[in-house]
N, C-alpha and C. Protein backbone atom coordinates (compact mmCIF):
# COMPACT_ATOMS: atom_id res chain seq x y z
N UNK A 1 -88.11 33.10 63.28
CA UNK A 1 -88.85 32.11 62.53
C UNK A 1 -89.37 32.78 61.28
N UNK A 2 -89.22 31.85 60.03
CA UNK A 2 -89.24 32.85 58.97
C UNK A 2 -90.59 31.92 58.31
N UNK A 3 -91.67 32.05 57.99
CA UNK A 3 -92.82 30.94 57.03
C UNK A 3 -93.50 32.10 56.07
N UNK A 4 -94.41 31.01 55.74
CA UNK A 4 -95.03 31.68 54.63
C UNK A 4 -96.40 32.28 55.14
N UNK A 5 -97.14 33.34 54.80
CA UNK A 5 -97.92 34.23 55.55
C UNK A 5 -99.32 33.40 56.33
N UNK A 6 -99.45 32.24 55.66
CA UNK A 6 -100.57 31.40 55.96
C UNK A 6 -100.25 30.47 57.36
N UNK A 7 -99.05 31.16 57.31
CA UNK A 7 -98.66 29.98 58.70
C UNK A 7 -97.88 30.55 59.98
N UNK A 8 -97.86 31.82 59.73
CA UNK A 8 -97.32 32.46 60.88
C UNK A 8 -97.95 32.31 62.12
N UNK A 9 -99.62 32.73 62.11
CA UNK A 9 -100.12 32.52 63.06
C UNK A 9 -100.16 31.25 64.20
N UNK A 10 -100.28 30.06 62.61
CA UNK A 10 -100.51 28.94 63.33
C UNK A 10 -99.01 28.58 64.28
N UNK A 11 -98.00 28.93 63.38
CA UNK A 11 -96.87 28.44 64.43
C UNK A 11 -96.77 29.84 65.45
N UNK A 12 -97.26 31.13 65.86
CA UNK A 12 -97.04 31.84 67.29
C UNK A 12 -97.91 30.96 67.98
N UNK A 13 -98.96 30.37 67.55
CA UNK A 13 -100.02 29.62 68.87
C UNK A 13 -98.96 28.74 68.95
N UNK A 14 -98.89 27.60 68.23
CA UNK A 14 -98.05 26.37 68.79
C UNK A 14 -96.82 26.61 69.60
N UNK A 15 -96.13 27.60 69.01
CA UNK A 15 -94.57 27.81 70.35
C UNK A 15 -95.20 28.23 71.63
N UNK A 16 -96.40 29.50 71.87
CA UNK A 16 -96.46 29.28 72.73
C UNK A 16 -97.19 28.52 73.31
N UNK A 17 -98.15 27.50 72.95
CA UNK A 17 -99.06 26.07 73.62
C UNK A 17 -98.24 25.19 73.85
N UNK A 18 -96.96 24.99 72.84
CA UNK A 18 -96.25 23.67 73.41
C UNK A 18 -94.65 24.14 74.33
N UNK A 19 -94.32 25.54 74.12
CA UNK A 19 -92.90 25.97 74.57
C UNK A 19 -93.28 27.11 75.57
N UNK A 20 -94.57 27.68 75.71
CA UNK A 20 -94.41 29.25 76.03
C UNK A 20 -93.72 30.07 75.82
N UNK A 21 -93.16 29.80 74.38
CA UNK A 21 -92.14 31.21 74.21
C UNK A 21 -93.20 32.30 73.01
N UNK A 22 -93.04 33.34 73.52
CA UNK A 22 -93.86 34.02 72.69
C UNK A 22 -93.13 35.17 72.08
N UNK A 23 -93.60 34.73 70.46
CA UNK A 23 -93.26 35.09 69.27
C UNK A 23 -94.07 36.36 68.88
N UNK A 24 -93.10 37.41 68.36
CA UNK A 24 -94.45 38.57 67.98
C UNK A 24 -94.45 38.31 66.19
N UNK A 25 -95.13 38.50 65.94
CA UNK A 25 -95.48 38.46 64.26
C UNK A 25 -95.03 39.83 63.60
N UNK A 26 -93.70 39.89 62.80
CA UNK A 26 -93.15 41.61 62.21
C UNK A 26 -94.73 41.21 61.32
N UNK A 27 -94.80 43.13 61.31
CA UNK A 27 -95.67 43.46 60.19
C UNK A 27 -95.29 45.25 60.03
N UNK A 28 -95.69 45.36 59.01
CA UNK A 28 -95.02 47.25 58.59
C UNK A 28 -95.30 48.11 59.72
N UNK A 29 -95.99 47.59 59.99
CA UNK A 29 -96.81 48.89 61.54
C UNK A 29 -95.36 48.96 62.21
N UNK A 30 -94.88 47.77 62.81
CA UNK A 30 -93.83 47.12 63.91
C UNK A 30 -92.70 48.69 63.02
N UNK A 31 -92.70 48.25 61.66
CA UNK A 31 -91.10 49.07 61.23
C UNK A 31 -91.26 50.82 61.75
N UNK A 32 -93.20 51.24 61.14
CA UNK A 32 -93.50 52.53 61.09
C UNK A 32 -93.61 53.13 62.22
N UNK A 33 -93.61 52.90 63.16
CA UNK A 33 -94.24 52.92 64.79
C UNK A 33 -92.70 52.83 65.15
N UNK A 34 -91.57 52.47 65.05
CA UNK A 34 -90.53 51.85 65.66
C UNK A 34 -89.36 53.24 65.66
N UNK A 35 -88.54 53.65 66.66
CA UNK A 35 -87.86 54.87 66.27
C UNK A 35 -86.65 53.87 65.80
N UNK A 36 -86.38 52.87 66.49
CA UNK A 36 -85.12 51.89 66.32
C UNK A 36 -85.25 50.73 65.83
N UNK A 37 -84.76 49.85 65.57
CA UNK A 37 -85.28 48.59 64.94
C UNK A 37 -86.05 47.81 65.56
N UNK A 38 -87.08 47.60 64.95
CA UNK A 38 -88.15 46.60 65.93
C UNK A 38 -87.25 45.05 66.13
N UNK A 39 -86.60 44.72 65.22
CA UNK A 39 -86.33 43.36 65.53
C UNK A 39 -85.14 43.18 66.96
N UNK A 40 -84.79 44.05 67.09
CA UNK A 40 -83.81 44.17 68.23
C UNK A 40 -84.85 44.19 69.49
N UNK A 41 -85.92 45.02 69.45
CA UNK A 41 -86.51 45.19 71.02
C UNK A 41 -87.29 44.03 71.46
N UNK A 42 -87.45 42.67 70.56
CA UNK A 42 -87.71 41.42 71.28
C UNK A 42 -87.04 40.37 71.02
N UNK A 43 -86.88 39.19 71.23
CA UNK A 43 -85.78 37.96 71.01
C UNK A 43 -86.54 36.98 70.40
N UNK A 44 -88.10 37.05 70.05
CA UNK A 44 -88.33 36.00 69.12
C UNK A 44 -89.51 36.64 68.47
N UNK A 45 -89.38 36.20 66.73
CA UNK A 45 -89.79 37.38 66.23
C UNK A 45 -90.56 36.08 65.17
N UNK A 46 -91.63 36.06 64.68
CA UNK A 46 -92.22 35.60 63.02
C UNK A 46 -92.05 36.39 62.15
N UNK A 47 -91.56 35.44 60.92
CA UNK A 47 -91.66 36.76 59.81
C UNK A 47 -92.59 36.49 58.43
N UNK A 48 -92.87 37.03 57.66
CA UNK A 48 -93.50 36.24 56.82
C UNK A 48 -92.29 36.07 55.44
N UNK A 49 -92.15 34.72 54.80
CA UNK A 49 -91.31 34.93 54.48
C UNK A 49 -91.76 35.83 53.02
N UNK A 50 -92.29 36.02 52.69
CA UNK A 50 -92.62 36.67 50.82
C UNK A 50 -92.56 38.19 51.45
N UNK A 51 -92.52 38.50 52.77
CA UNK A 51 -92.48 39.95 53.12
C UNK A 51 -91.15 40.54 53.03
N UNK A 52 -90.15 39.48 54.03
CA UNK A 52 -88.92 39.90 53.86
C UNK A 52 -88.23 39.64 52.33
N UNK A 53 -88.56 38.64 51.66
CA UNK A 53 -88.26 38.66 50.69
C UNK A 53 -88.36 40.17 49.36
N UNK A 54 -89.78 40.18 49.42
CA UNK A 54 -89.72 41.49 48.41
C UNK A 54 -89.39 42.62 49.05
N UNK A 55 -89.63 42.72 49.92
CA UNK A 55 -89.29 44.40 50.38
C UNK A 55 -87.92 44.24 51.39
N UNK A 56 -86.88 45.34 50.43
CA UNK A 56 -85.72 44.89 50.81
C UNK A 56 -85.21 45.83 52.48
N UNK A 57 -86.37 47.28 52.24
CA UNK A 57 -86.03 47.81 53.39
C UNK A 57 -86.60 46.44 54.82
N UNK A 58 -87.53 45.78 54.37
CA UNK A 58 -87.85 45.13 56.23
C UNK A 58 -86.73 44.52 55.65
N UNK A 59 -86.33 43.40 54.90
CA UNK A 59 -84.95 42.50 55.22
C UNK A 59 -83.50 43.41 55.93
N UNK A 60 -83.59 44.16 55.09
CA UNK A 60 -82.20 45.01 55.45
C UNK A 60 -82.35 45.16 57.35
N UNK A 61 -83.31 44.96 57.83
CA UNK A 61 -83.93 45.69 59.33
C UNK A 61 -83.86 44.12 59.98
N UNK A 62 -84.17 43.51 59.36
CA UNK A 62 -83.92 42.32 60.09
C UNK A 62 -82.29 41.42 59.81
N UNK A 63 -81.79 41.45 58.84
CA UNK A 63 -80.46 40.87 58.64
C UNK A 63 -79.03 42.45 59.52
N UNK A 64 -79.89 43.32 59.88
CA UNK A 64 -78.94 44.13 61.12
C UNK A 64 -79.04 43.40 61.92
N UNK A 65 -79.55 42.36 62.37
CA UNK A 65 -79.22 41.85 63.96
C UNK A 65 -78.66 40.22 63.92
N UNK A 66 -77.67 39.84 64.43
CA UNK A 66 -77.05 38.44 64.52
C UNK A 66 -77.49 37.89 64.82
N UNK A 67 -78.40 36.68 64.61
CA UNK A 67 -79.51 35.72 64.86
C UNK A 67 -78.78 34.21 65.48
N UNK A 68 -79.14 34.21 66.66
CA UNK A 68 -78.78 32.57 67.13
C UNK A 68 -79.06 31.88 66.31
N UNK A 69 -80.67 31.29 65.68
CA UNK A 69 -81.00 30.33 65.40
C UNK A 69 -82.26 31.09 63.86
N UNK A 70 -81.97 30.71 63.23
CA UNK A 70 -82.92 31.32 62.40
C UNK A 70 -83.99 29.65 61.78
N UNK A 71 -85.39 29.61 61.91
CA UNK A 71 -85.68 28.59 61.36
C UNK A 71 -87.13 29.15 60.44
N UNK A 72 -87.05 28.39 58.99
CA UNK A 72 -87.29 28.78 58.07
C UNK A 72 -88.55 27.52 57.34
N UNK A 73 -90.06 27.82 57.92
CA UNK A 73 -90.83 26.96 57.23
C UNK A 73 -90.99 26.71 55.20
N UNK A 74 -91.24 25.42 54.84
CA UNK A 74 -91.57 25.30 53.71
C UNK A 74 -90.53 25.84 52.89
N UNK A 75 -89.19 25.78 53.65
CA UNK A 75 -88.05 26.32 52.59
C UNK A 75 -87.65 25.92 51.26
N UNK A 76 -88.40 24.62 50.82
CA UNK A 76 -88.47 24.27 49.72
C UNK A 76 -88.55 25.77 48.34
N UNK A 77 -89.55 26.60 49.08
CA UNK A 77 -89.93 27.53 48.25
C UNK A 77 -88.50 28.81 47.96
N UNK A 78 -87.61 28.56 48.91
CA UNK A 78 -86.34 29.02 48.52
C UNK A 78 -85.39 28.53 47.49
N UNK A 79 -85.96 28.68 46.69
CA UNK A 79 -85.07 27.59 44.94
C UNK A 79 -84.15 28.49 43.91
N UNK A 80 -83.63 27.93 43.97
CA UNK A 80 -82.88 28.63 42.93
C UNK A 80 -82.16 27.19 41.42
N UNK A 81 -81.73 27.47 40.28
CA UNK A 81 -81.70 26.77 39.01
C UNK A 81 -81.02 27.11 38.33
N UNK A 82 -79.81 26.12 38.00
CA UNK A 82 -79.06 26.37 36.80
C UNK A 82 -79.77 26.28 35.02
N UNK A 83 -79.16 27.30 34.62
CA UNK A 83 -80.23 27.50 33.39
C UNK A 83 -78.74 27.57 32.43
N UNK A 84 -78.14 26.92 31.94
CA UNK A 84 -76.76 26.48 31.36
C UNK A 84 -75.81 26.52 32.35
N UNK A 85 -74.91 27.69 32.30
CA UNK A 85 -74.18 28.11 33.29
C UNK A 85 -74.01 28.82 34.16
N UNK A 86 -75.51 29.51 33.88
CA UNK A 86 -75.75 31.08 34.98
C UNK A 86 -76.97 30.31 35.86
N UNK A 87 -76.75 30.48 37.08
CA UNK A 87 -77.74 30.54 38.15
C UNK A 87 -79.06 31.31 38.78
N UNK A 88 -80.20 31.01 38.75
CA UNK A 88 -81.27 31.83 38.62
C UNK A 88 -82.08 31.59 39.39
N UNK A 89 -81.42 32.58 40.74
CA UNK A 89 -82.02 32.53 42.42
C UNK A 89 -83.28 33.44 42.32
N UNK A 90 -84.38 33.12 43.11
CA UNK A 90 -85.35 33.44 43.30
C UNK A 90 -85.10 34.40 44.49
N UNK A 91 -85.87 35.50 44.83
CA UNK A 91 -85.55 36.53 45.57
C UNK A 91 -85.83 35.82 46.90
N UNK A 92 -86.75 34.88 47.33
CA UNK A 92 -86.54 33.74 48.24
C UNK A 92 -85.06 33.09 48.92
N UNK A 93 -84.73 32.95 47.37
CA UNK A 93 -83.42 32.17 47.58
C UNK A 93 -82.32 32.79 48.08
N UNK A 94 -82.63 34.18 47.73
CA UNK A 94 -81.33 35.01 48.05
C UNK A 94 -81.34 35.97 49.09
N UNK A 95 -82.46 35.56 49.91
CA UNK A 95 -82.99 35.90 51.17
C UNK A 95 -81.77 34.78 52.52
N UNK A 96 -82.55 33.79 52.03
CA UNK A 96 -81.91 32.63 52.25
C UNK A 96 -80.34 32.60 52.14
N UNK A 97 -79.84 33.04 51.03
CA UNK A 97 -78.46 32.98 51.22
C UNK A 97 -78.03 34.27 52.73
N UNK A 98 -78.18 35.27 52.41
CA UNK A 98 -78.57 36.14 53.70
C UNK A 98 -79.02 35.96 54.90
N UNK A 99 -79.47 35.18 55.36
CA UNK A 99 -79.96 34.59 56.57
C UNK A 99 -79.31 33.65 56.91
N UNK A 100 -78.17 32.63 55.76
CA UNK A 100 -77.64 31.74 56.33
C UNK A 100 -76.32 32.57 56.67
N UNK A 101 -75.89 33.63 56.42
CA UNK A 101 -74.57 34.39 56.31
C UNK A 101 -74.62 35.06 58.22
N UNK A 102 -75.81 35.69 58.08
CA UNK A 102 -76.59 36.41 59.22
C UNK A 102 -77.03 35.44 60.83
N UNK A 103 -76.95 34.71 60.50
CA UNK A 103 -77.41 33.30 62.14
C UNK A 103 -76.32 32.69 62.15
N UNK A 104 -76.09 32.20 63.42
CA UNK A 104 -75.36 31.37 63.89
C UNK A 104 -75.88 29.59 63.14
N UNK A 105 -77.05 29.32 63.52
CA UNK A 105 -77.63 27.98 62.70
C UNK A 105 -78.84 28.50 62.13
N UNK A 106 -78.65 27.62 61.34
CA UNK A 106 -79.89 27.81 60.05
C UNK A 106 -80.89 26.36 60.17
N UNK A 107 -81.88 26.31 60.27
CA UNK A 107 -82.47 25.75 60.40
C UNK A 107 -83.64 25.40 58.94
N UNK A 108 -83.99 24.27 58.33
CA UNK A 108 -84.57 24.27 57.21
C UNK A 108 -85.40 23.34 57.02
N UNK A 109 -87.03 23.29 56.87
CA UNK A 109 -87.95 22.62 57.24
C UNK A 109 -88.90 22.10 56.16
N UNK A 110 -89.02 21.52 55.89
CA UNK A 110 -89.93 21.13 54.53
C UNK A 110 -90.13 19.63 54.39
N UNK A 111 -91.50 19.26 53.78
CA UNK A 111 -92.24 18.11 53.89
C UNK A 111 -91.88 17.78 52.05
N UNK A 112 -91.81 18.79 51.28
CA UNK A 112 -91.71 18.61 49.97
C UNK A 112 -90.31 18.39 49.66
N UNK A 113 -90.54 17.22 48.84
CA UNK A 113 -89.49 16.22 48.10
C UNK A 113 -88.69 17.34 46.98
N UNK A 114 -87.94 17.15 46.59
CA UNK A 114 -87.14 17.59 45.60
C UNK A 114 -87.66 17.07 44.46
N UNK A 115 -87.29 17.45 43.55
CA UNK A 115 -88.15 17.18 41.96
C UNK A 115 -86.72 16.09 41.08
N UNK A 116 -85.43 15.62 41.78
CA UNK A 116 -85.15 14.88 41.78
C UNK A 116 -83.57 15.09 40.68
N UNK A 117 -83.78 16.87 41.17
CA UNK A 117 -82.44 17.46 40.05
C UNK A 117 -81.12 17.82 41.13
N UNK A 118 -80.58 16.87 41.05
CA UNK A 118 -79.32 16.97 41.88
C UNK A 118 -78.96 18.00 41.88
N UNK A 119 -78.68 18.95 40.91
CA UNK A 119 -78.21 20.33 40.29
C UNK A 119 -79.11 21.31 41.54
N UNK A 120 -79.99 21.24 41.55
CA UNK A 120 -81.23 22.54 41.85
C UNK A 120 -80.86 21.76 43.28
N UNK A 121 -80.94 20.51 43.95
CA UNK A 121 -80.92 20.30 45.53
C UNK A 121 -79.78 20.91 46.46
N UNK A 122 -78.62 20.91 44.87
CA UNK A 122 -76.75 20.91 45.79
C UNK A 122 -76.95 22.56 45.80
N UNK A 123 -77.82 23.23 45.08
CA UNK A 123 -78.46 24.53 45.48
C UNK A 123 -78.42 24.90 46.68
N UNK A 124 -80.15 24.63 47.01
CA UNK A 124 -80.67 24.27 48.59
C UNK A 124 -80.12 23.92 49.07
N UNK A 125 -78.97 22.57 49.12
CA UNK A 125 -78.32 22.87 50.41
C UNK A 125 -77.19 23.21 51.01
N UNK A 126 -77.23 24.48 49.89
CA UNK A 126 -75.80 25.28 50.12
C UNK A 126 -75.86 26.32 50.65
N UNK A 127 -77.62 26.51 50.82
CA UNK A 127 -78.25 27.47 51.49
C UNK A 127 -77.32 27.20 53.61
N UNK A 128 -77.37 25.34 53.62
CA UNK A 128 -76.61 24.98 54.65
C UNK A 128 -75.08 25.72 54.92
N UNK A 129 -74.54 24.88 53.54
CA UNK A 129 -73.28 25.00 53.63
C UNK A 129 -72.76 25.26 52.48
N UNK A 130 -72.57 26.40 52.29
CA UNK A 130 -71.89 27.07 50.91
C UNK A 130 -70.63 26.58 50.08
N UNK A 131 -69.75 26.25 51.37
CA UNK A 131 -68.58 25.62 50.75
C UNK A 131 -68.55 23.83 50.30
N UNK A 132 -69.15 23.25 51.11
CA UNK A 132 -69.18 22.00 50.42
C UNK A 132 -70.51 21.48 49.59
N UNK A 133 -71.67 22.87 49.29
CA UNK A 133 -72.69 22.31 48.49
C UNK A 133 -72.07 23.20 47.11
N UNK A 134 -71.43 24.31 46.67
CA UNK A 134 -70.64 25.22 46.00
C UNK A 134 -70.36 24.48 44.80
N UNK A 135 -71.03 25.22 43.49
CA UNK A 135 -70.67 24.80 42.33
C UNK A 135 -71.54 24.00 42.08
N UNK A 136 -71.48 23.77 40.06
CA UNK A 136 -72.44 22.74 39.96
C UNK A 136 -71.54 21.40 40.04
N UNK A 137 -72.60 19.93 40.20
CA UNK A 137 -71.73 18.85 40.29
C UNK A 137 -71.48 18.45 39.04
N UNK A 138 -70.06 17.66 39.30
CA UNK A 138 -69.23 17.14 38.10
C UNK A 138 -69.70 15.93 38.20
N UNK A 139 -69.44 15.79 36.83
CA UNK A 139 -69.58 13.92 36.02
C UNK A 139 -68.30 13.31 36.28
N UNK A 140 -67.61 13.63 37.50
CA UNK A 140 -65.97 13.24 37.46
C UNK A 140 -65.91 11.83 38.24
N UNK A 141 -64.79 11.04 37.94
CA UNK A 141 -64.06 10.02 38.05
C UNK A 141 -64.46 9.84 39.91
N UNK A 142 -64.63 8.44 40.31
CA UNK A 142 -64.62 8.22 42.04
C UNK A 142 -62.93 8.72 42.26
N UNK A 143 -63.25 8.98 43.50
CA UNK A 143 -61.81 9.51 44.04
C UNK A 143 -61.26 8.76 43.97
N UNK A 144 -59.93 8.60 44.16
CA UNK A 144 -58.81 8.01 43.91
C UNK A 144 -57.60 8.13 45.12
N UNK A 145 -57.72 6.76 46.02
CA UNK A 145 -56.91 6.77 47.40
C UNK A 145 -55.67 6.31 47.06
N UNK A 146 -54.82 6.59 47.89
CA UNK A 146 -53.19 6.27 47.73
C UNK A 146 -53.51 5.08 48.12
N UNK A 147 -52.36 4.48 47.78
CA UNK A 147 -52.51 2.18 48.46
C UNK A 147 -52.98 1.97 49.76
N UNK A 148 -53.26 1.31 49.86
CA UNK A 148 -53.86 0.56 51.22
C UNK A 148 -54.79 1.17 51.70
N UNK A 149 -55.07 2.80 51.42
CA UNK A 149 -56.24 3.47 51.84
C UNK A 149 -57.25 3.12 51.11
N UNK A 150 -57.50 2.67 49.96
CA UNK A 150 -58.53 1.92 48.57
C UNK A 150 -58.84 0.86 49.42
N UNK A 151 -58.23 0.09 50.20
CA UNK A 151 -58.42 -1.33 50.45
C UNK A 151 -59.36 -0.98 51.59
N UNK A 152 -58.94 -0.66 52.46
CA UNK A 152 -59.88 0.43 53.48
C UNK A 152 -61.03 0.80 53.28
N UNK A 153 -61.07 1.39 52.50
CA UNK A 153 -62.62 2.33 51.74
C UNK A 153 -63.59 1.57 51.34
N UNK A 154 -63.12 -0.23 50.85
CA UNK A 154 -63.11 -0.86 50.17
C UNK A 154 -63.82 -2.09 51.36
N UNK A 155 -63.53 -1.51 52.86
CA UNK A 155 -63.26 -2.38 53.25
C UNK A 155 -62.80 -3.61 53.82
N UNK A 156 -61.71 -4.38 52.96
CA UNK A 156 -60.46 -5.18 52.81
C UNK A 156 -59.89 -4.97 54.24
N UNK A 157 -60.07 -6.54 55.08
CA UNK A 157 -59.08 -6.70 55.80
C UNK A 157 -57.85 -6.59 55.73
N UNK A 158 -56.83 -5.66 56.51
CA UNK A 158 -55.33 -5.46 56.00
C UNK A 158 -54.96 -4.23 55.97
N UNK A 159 -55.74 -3.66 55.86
CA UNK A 159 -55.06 -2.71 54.73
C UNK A 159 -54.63 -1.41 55.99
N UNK A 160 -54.21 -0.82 56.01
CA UNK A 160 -53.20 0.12 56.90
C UNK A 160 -52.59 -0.92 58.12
């Protein structure tokens, strides 16, 4: 579970009050104290996310281990923005791309709306799925079906 530092705590109480699964909270002690990787010697871990983000030695310590399920509060704050043609990921964001490469499912949680830039969302949610959110979007033409498949798409009794 990856959030932002103000909320780690609150979500280890809630998993274990409503799931009993208990979550340890990484913090530098966990790395300095550790002869081997701390994230390996338990199966459910909090992280904060602005921790793993800037400091690349804890990420590097945590993206060593293959994650079932990785879930990621207020991921909104993982953004990244086309600024002409070059892309300009936030060290958040490119955490995020890493974590979705690194888990089996990615999980992505947020109450905050998008600011309503198609461009910056097909971003985020490629953080999902790289290959079909990939690239910026085109101003291009509706697809174009061979015969009777238009009628189909369309609706139109008949058609295949």
């Amino acid at each position: 579970m990856v959030a932002p530092g103000s909320l780690v705590v609150q979500w280890q109480e809630e998993l274990w009050e409503k799931f009993r699964l208990r979550f340890e909270i990484f913090s530098r002690s966990w790395l300095e104290n550790s002869l081997e990787n701390p994230f390996r010697k338990h199966p459910y871990w909090l992280a904060r996310l602005d921790q793993l983000a800037r400091f690349p030695e804890v990420a590097e310590r945590a993206l060593e281990v293959d994650w079932d399920l990785v879930v990621v509060d207020e991921a909104h704050k993982m953004s990244a923005t086309y600024y002409g043609l070059e892309v300009k990921a936030t060290r958040r964001y490119r955490l995020g791309q890493q974590l979705s490469e690194r888990a089996k499912h990615l999980l992505l949680l947020t109450a905050t709306p998008h600011r309503g830039r198609e461009e910056d969302f097909r971003l985020f949610l490629a953080l999902l799925d790289p290959d079909r959110f990939a690239g910026r979007p085109g101003r291009e033409a509706p697809p174009r079906y061979p015969r009777g498949l238009a009628q189909a798409a369309e609706g139109r009794p008949g058609a295949l």
